[in-house]
Every structure is written in structure tokens, then in C-alpha cells.
C-alpha atoms as a PDB file:
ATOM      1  CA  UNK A   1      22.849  10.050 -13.198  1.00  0.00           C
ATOM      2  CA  UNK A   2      19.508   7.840 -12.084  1.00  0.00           C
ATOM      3  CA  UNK A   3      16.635  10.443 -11.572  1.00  0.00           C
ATOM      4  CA  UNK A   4      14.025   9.234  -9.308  1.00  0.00           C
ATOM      5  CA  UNK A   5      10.518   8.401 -10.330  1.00  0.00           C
ATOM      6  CA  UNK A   6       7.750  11.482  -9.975  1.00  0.00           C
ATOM      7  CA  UNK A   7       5.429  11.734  -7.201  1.00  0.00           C
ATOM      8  CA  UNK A   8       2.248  13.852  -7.326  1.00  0.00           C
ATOM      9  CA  UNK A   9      -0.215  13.636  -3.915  1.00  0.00           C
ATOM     10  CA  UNK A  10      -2.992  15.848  -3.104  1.00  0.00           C
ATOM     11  CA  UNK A  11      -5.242  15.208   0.162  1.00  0.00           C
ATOM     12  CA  UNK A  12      -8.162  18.117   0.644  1.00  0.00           C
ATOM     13  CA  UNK A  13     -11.171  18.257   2.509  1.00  0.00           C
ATOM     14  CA  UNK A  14     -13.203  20.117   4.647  1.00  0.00           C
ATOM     15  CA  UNK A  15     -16.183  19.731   7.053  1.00  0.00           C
ATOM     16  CA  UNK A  16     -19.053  22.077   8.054  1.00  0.00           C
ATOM     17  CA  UNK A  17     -21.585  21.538  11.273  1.00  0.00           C
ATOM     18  CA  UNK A  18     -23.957  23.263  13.230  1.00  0.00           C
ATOM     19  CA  UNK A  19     -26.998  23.192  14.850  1.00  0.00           C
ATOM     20  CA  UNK A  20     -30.277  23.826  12.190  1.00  0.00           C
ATOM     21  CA  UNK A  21     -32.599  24.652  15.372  1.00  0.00           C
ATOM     22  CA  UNK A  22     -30.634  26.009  18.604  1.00  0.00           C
ATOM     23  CA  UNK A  23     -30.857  22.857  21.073  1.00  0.00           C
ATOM     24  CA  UNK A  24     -33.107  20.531  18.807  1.00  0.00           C
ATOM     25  CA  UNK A  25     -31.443  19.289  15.792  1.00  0.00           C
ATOM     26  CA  UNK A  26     -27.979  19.511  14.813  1.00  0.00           C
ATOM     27  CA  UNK A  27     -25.426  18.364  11.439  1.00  0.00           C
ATOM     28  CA  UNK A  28     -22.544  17.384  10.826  1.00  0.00           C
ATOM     29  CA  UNK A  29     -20.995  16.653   7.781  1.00  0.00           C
ATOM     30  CA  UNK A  30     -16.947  15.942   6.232  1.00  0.00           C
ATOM     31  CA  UNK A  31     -15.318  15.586   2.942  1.00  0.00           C
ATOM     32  CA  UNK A  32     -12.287  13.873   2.631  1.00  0.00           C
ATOM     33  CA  UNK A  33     -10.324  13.534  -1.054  1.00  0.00           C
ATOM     34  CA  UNK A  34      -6.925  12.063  -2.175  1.00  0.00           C
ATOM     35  CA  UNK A  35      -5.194  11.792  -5.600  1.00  0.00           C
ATOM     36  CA  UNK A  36      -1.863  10.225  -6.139  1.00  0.00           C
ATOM     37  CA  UNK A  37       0.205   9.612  -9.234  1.00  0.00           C
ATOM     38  CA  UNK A  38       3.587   7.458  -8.535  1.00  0.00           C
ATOM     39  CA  UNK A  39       6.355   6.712 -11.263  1.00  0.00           C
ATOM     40  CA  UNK A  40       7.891   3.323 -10.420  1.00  0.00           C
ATOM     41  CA  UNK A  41      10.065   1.195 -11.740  1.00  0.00           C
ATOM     42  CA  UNK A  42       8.722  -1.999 -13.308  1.00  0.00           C
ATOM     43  CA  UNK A  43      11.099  -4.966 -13.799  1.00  0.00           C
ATOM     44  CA  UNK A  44      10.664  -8.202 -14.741  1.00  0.00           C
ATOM     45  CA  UNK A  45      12.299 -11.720 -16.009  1.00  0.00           C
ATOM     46  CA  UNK A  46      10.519 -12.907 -19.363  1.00  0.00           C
ATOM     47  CA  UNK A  47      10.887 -15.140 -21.849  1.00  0.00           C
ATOM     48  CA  UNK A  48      13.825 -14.661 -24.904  1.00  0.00           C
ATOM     49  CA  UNK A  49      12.283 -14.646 -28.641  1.00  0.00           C
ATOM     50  CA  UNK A  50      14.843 -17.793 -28.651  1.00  0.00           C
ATOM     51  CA  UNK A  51      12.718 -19.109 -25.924  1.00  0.00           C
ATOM     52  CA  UNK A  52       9.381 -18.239 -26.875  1.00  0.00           C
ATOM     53  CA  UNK A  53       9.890 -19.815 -30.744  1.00  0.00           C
ATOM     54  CA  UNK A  54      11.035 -23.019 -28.569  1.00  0.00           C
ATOM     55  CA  UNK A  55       7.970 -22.784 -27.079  1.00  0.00           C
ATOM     56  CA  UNK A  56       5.430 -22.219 -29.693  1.00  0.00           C
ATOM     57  CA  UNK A  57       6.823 -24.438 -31.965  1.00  0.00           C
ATOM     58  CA  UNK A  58       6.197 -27.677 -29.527  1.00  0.00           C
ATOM     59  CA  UNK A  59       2.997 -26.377 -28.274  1.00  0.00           C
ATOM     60  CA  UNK A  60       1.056 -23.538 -30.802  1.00  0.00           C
ATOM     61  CA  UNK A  61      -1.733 -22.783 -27.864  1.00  0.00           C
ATOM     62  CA  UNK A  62       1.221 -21.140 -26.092  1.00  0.00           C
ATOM     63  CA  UNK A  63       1.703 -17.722 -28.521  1.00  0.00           C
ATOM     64  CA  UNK A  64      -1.652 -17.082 -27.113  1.00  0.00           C
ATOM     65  CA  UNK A  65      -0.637 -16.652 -23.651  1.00  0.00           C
ATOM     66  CA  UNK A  66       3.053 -14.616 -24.676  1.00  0.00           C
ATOM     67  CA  UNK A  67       1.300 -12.267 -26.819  1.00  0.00           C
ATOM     68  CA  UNK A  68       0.652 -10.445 -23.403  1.00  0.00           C
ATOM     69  CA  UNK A  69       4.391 -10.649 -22.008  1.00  0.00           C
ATOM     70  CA  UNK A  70       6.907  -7.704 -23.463  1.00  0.00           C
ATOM     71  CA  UNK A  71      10.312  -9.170 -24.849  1.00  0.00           C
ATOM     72  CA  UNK A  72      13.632  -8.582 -22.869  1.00  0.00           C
ATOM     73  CA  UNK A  73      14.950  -5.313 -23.288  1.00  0.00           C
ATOM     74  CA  UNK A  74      18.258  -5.494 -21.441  1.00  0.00           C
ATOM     75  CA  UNK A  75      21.244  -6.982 -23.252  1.00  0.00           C
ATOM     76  CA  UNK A  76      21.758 -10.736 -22.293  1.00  0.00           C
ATOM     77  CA  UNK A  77      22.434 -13.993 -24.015  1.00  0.00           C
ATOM     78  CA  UNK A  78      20.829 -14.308 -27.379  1.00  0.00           C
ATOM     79  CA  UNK A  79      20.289 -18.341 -27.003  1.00  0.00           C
ATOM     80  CA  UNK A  80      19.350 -17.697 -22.816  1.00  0.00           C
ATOM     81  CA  UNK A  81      15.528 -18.798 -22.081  1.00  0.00           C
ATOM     82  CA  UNK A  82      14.619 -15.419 -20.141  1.00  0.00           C
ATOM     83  CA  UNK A  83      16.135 -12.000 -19.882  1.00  0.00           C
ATOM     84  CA  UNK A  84      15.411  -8.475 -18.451  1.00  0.00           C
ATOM     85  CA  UNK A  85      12.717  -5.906 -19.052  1.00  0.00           C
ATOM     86  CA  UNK A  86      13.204  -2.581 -17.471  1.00  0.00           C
ATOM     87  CA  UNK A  87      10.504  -0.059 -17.694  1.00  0.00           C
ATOM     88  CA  UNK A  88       8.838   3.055 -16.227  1.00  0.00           C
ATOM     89  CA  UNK A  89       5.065   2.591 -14.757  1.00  0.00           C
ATOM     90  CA  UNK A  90       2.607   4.788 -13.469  1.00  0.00           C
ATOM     91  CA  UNK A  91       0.495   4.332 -10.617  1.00  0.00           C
ATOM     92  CA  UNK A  92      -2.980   6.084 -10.016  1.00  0.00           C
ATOM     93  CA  UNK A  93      -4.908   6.353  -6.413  1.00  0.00           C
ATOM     94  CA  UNK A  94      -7.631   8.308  -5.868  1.00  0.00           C
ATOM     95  CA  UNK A  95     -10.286   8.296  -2.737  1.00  0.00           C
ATOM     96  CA  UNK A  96     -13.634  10.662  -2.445  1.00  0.00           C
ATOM     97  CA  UNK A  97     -14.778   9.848   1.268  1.00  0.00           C
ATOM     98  CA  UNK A  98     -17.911  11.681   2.888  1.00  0.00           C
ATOM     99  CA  UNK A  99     -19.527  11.460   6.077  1.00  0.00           C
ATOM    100  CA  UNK A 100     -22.906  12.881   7.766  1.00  0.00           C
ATOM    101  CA  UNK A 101     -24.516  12.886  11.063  1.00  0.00           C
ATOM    102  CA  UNK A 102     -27.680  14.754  12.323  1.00  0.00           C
ATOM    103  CA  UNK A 103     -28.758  14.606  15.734  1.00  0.00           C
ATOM    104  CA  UNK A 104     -32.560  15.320  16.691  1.00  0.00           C
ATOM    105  CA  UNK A 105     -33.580  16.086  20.455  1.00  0.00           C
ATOM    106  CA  UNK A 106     -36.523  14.320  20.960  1.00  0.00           C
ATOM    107  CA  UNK A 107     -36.855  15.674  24.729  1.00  0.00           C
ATOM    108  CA  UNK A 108     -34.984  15.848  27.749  1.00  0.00           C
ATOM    109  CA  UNK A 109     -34.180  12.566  27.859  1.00  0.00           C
ATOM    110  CA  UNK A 110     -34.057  11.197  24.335  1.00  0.00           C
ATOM    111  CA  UNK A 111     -32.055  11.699  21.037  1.00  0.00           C
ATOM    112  CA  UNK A 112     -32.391  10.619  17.823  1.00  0.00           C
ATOM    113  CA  UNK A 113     -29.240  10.186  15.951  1.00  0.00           C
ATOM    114  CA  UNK A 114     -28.701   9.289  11.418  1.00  0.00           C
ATOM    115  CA  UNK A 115     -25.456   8.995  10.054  1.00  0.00           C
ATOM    116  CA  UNK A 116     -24.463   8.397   7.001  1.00  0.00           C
ATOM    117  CA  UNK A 117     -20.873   7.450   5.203  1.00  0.00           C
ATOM    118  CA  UNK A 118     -20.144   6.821   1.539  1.00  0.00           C
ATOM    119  CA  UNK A 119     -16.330   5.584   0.439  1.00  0.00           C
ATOM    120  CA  UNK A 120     -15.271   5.344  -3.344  1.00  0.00           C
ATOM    121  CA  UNK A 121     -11.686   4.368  -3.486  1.00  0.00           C
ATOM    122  CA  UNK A 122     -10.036   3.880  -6.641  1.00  0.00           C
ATOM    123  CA  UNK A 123      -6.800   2.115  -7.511  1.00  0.00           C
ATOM    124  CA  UNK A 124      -5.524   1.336 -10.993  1.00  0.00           C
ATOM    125  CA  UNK A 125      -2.058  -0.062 -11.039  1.00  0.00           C
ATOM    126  CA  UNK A 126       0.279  -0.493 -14.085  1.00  0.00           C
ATOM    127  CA  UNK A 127       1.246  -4.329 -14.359  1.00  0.00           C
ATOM    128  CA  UNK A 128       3.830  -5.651 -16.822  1.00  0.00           C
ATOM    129  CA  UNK A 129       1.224  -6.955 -19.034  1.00  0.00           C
ATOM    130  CA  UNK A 130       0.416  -2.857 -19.926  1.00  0.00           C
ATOM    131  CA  UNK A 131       3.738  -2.553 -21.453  1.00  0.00           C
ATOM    132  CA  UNK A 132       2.553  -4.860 -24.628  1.00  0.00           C
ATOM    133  CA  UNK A 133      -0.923  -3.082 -24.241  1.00  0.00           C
ATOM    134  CA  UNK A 134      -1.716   0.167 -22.377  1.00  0.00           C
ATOM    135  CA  UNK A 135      -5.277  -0.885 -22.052  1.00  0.00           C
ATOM    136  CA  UNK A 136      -4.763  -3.663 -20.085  1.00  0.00           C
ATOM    137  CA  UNK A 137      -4.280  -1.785 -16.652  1.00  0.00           C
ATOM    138  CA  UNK A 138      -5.866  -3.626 -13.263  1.00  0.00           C
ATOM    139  CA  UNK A 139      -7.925  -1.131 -11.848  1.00  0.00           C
ATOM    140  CA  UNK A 140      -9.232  -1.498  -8.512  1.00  0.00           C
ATOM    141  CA  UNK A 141     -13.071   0.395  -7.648  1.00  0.00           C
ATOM    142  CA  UNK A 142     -14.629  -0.369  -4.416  1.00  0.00           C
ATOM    143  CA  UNK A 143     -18.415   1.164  -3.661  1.00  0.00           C
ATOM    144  CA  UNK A 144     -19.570   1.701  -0.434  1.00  0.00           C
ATOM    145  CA  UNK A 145     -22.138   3.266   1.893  1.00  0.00           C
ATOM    146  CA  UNK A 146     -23.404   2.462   5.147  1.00  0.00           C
ATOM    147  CA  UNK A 147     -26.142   4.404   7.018  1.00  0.00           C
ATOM    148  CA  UNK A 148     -27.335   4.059  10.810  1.00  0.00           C
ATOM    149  CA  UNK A 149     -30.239   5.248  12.905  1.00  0.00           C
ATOM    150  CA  UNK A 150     -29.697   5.019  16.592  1.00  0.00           C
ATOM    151  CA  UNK A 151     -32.061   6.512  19.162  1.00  0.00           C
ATOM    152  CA  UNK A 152     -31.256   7.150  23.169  1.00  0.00           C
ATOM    153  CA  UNK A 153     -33.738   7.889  25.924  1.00  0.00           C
ATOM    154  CA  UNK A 154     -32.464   7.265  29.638  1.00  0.00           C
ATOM    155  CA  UNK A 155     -33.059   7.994  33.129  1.00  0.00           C
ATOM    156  CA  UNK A 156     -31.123   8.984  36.408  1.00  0.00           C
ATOM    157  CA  UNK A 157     -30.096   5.767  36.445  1.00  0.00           C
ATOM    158  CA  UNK A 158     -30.487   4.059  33.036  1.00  0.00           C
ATOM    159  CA  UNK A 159     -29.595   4.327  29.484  1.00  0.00           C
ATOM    160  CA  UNK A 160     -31.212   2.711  26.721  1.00  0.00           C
ATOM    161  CA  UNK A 161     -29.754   2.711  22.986  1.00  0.00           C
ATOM    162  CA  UNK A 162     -31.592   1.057  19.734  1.00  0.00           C
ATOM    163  CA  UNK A 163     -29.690   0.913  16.924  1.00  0.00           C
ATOM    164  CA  UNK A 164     -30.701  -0.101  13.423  1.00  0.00           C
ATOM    165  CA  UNK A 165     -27.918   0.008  10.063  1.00  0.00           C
ATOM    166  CA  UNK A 166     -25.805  -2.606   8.138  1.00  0.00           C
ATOM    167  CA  UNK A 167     -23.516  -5.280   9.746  1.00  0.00           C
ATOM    168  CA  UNK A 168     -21.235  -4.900   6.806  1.00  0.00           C
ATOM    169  CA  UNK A 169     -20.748  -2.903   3.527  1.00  0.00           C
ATOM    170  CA  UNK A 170     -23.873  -1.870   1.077  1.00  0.00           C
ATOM    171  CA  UNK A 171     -22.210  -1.766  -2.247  1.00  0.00           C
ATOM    172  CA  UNK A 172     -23.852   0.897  -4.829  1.00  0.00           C
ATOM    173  CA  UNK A 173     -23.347   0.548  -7.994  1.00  0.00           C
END
């Protein structure tokens, strides 16, 4: 019997907010995390020794590139020029994700608004190419943070919004 591949996710969080002084300033702020581990199968078609001794043998420079290719490991013709690996990966995925407002009453008719948000996702993926050498995984690690200022005063009959922040992403190191 086949057992299926493992699954482990976890998604926790939590936010808080408030006003700091009753009808003048007020926060906000959220946490958001996620961590996933996934068994998968990884399969792929790669070159025979046969093959690969072919190979090397009319062109040397080419062991260089196999060296990071497992050999077959499913039966199959001993002379054929590819065959079968079969093997068990592990996936990792992992976000931290926070955001934070605070909003300042200026006077009756004006507000002054910051916000903040900061996103580190993290990916790393197991590739066939980990099978000949563990080390070799692809992760994936994006940075980023964006912050905005925006301020509001208006009338009975008008509104008028300034904002200031990023068109984009800032990445952080």
C-alpha cells in the first residue's frame, strides 16, 4: 500500500487596536504567520550511466554538468539513454506578515493617518538537483516594507486627501 506524502501547516496571528488618547489618536496593528512542510513526490527522466559514459567520452566538459543529475533508480534497459528516478522531497513555506496604522485627529475637520506593512515570505523548494547534493536547495526570500502618510481635512462640501509613500516595494535587506 502507497502512503501519501506528510503535510504539516500552521497559520497564527493576532491583532490588537485601540485608541492611545480617547478621540485623538488611535492604533492599529496585525500579525499574520504561516509555516508549511509538504512531502512530494519528485520524479524525473535522466540520463543512464550507459548514456552519460557516451557522453563524456565524446565531449569531457559534459561530466561537469551530470555531476549534478542523480542516476536512474527504477529498473529499465541497461543500454537505454535515460531512465527513471523516483524520490521523496520536502517542501518548506514560511510567511511573517505585519501591519500598523495610527490615526491622529488633528481637529474637527482633519486627520492624520501612518501605516506601515512589512512582508517576509520564504520559500525553499527541493529540486532534483538536491538528491545528488542536499545543499543545493532553491530557496526563495522576498523583503518588503512599504510605509504611507496620508492626511485629510474637508469641509461641508469638500474633501481633500495628500498622500505621500512608495509606488512600489522598498526591499530591506
Amino acid at each position: 500500500m502507497a502512503t501519501k506524502p506528510g503535510i504539516t501547516y500552521n497559520q497564527f496571528g493576532g491583532s490588537l487596536g485601540g485608541p492611545i488618547r480617547t478621540n485623538r489618536i488611535f492604533f492599529f496593528g496585525a500579525y499574520e504567520g504561516y509555516r508549511e512542510a509538504r512531502g512530494r513526490r519528485l520524479e524525473a527522466t535522466v540520463p543512464t550511466k550507459f548514456f552519460r559514459d557516451q557522453m563524456v567520452a565524446a565531449v569531457p566538459s559534459y561530466a561537469l554538468s551530470l555531476q549534478f543529475l542523480p542516476l536512474p533508480n527504477q529498473p529499465g534497459n541497461a543500454t537505454a539513454n535515460t531512465g527513471l528516478f523516483v524520490g521523496a522531497a520536502t517542501d518548506y513555506r514560511e510567511d511573517n506578515h505585519i501591519d500598523l496604522k495610527s490615526d491622529f485627529k488633528i481637529s474637527s475637520n482633519s486627520n492624520l493617518a501612518l501605516t506601515f506593512t512589512r512582508g517576509r515570505p520564504f520559500q525553499n523548494a527541493t529540486s532534483i538537483t538536491t538528491v545528488v547534493n542536499p545543499d543545493w536547495t532553491s530557496p526563495l526570500q522576498a523583503k518588503n516594507s512599504r510605509g504611507t502618510v496620508s492626511f485629510v481635512i474637508g469641509g461641508s462640501t469638500w474633501t481633500s486627501e495628500s498622500r505621500y509613500g512608495p509606488i512600489g516595494v522598498i526591499p530591506i535587506v
